[in-house]
Protein backbone atom coordinates (compact mmCIF):
# COMPACT_ATOMS: atom_id res chain seq x y z
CA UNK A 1 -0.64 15.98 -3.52
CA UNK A 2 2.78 15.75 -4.84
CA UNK A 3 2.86 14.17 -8.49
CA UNK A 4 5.89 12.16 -7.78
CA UNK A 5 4.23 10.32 -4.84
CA UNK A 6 3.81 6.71 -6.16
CA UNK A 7 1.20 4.41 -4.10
CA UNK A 8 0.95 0.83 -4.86
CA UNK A 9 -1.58 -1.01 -2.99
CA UNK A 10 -1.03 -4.82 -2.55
CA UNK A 11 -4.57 -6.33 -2.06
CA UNK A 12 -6.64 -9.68 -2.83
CA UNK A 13 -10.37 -10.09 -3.64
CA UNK A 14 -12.83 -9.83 -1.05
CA UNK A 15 -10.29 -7.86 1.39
CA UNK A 16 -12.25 -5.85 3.62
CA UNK A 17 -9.09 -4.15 4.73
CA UNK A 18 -7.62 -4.25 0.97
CA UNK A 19 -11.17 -2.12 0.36
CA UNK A 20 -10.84 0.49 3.51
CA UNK A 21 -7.15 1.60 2.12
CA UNK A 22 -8.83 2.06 -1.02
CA UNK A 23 -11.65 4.24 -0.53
CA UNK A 24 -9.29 6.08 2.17
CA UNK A 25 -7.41 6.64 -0.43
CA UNK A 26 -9.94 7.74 -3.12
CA UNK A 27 -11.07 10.21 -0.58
CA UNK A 28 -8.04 11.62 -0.15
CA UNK A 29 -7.22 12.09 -3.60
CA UNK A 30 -4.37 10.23 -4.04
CA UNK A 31 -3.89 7.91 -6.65
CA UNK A 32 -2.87 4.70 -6.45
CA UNK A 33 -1.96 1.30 -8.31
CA UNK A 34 -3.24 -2.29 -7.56
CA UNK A 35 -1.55 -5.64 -7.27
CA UNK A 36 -3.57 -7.91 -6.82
CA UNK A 37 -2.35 -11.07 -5.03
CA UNK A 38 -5.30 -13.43 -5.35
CA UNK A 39 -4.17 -16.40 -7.06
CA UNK A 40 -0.58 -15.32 -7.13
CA UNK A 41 1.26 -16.96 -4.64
CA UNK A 42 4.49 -15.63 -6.50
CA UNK A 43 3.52 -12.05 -5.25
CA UNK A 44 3.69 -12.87 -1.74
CA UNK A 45 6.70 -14.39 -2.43
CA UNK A 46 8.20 -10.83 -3.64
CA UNK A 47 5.87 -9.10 -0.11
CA UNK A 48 7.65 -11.61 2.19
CA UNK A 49 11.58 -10.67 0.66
CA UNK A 50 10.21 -7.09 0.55
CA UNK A 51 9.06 -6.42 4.25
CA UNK A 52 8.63 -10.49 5.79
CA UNK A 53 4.89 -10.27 5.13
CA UNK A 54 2.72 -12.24 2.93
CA UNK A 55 -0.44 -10.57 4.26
CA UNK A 56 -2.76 -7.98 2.24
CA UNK A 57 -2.74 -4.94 2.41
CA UNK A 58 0.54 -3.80 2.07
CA UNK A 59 0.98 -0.14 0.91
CA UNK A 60 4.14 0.81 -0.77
CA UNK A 61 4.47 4.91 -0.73
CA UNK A 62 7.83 6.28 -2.83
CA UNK A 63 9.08 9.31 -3.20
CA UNK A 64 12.61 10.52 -5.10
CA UNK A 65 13.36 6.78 -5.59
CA UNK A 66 13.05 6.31 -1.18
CA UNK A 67 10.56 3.68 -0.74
CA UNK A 68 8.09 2.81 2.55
CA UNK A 69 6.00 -0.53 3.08
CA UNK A 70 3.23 0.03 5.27
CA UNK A 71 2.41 -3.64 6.45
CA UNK A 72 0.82 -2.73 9.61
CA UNK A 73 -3.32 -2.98 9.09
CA UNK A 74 -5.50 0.18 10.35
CA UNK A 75 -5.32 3.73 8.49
CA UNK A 76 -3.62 5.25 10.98
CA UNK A 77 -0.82 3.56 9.79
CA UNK A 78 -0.64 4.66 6.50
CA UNK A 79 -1.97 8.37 7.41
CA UNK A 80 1.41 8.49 9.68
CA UNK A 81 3.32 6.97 6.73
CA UNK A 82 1.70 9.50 4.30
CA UNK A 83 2.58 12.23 6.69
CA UNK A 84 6.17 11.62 6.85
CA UNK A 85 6.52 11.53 3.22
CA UNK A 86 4.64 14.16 1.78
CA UNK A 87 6.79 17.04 4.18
């Protein structure tokens, strides 16, 4: 995995689909940061300017300052979005 891949997963407490990205992406090896949004309606404020979403999860992937929202739930969203960024 590239070290200038930056992952930011945008969950809340009790997410089951918050906790799938997670461990999908524990087992992939790729590191990631948390936000988490429980309690902070301000957050979803800044996920529905960002991509018109104030649902959880939302994974932000960057790479060389080019930055993707995954808002879409199921991992075969975010494997296609990991794909595309890590050629």
């Amino acid at each position: 995995m590239a070290q200038d891949l930056s992952v930011i997963v945008w969950s809340k407490e009790g997410c089951s689909y918050c906790n799938e990205v997670k461990e999908y992406l524990s087992e992939q090896n790729i590191e990631y940061k948390t936000i988490d949004v429980t309690n902070h309606d301000e957050y979803r404020d800044i996920l529905e300017t960002k991509y018109g979403v104030r649902h959880v999860p939302v994974v932000e992937i960057g790479k060389h300052n080019v930055y993707e929202g995954v808002t879409e739930v199921g991992i075969e969203h975010l494997q296609a979005s990991l794909g595309s960024v890590q050629v």
